[in-house]
Protein backbone atom coordinates (compact mmCIF):
# COMPACT_ATOMS: atom_id res chain seq x y z
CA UNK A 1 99.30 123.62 97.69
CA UNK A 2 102.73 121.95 99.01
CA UNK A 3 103.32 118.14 99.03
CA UNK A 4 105.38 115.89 101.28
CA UNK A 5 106.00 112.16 101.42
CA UNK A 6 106.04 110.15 104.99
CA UNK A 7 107.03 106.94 105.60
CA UNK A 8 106.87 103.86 108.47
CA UNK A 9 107.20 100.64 108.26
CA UNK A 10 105.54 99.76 104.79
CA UNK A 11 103.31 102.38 104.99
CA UNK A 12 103.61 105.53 102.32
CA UNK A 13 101.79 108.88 103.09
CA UNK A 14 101.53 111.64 100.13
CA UNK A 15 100.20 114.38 101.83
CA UNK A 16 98.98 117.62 99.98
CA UNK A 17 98.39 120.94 102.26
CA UNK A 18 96.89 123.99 101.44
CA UNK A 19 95.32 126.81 103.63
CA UNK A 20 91.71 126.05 104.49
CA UNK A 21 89.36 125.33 107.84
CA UNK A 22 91.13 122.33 109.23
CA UNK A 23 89.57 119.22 106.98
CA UNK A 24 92.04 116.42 106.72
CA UNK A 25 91.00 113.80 104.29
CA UNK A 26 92.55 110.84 103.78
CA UNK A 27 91.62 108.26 101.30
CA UNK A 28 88.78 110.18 99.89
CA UNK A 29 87.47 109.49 103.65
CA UNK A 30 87.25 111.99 106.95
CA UNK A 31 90.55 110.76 109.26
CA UNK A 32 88.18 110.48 112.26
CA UNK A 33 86.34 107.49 110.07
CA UNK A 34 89.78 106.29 108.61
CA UNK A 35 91.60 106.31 111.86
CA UNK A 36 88.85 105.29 114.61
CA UNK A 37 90.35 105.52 117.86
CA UNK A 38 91.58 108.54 119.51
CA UNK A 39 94.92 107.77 119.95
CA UNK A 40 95.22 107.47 116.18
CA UNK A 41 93.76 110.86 115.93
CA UNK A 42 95.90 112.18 118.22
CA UNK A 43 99.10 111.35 116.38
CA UNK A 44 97.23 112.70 112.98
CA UNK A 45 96.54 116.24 114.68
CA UNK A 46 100.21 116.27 116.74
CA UNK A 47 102.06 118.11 114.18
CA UNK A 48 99.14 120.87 113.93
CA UNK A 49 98.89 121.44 118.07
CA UNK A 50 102.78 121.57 118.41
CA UNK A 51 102.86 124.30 115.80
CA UNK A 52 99.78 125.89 116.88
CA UNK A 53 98.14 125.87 113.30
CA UNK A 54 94.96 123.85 114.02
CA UNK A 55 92.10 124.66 112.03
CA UNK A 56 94.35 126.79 109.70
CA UNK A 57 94.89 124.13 106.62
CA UNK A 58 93.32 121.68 104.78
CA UNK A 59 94.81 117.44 104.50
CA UNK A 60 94.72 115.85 101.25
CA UNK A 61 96.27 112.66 101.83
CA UNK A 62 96.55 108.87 100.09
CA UNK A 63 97.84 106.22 102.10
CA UNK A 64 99.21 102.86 100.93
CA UNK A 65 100.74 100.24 102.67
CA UNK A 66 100.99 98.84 106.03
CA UNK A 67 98.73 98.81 109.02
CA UNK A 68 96.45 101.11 110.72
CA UNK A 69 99.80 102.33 113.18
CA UNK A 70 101.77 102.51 110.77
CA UNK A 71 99.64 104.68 108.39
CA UNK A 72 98.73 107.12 110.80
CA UNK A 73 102.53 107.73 111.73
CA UNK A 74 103.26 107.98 108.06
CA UNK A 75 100.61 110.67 107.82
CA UNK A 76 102.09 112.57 111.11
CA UNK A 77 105.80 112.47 108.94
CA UNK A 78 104.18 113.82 106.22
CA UNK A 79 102.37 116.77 107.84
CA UNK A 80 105.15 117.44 109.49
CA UNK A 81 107.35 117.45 107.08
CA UNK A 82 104.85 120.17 104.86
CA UNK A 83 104.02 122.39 107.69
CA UNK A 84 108.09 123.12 107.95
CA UNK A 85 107.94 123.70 103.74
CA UNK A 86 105.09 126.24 104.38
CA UNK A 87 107.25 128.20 107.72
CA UNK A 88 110.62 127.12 108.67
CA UNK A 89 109.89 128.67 112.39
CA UNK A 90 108.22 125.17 112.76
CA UNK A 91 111.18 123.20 112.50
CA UNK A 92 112.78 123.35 115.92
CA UNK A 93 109.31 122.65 117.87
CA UNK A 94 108.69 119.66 115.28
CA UNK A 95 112.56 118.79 115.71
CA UNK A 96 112.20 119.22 119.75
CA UNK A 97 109.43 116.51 119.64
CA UNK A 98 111.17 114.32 117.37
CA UNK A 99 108.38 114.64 114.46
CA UNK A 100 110.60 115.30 111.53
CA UNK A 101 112.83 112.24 112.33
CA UNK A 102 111.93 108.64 110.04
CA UNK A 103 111.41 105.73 112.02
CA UNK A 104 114.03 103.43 110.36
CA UNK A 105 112.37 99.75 112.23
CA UNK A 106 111.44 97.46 109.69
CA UNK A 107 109.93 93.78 109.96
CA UNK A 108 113.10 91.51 110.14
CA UNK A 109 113.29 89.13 107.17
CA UNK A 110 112.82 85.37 107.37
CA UNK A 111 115.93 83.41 107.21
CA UNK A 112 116.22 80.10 105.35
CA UNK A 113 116.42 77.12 107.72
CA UNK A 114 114.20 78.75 110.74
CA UNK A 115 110.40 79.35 111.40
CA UNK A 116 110.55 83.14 111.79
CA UNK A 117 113.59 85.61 111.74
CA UNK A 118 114.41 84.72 115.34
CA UNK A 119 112.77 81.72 116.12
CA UNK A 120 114.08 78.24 115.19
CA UNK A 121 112.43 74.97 114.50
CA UNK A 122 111.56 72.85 117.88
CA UNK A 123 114.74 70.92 118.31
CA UNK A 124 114.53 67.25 119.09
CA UNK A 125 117.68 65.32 120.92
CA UNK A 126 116.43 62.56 120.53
């Protein structure tokens, strides 16, 4: 069984692989209940279609953290990141679709003094 760790936003993916019939769990729940919508799926099963491995292992993974988007990109890092510890010949197709690279964009904080971390407070010249 390998681990890996992926990240977005404030979401945090631990993601535990092993060699099985293709069941990826996350949350003690199927990821076709956890993640509803097909595009959501889609990024979930991206790593194992690049590589050509679907059906071929078995997703153990807990998710914490951050929206539904966010989570399932967190789990896409992680898979990612575990299918290249089980083969290193799937690190240049993961690399060539930029799967293997952390999304550094984070919420920008609130300053002091305005309404959001753009937006100021409605100003009045008179």
């Amino acid at each position: 069984m390998i681990n890996a760790l992926g990240r977005r936003k404030t979401s945090v993916a631990r993601v535990y692989i092993k060699p099985g019939k293709g069941k990826i769990t996350v949350n003690q729940k199927d990821y076709k209940v956890y993640f509803p919508t097909m595009p959501l799926q889609f990024k979930v099963n991206q790593p194992f279609s690049i590589t050509g491995s679907e059906k071929q292992y078995d997703v153990v993974a807990t998710i914490e953290g951050g929206g539904i988007t966010g989570q399932a990109e967190a789990l896409r890092l992680g898979i990612s990141r575990a299918l290249v510890k089980i083969s290193e010949e799937n690190k240049p197709k993961l690399k060539a679709e930029s799967l293997l690279t952390r999304d550094p964009r984070m919420v920008e904080r609130k300053k002091p003094g305005q309404k959001k971390a753009r937006k100021r407070f409605q100003f009045s010249k008179r």
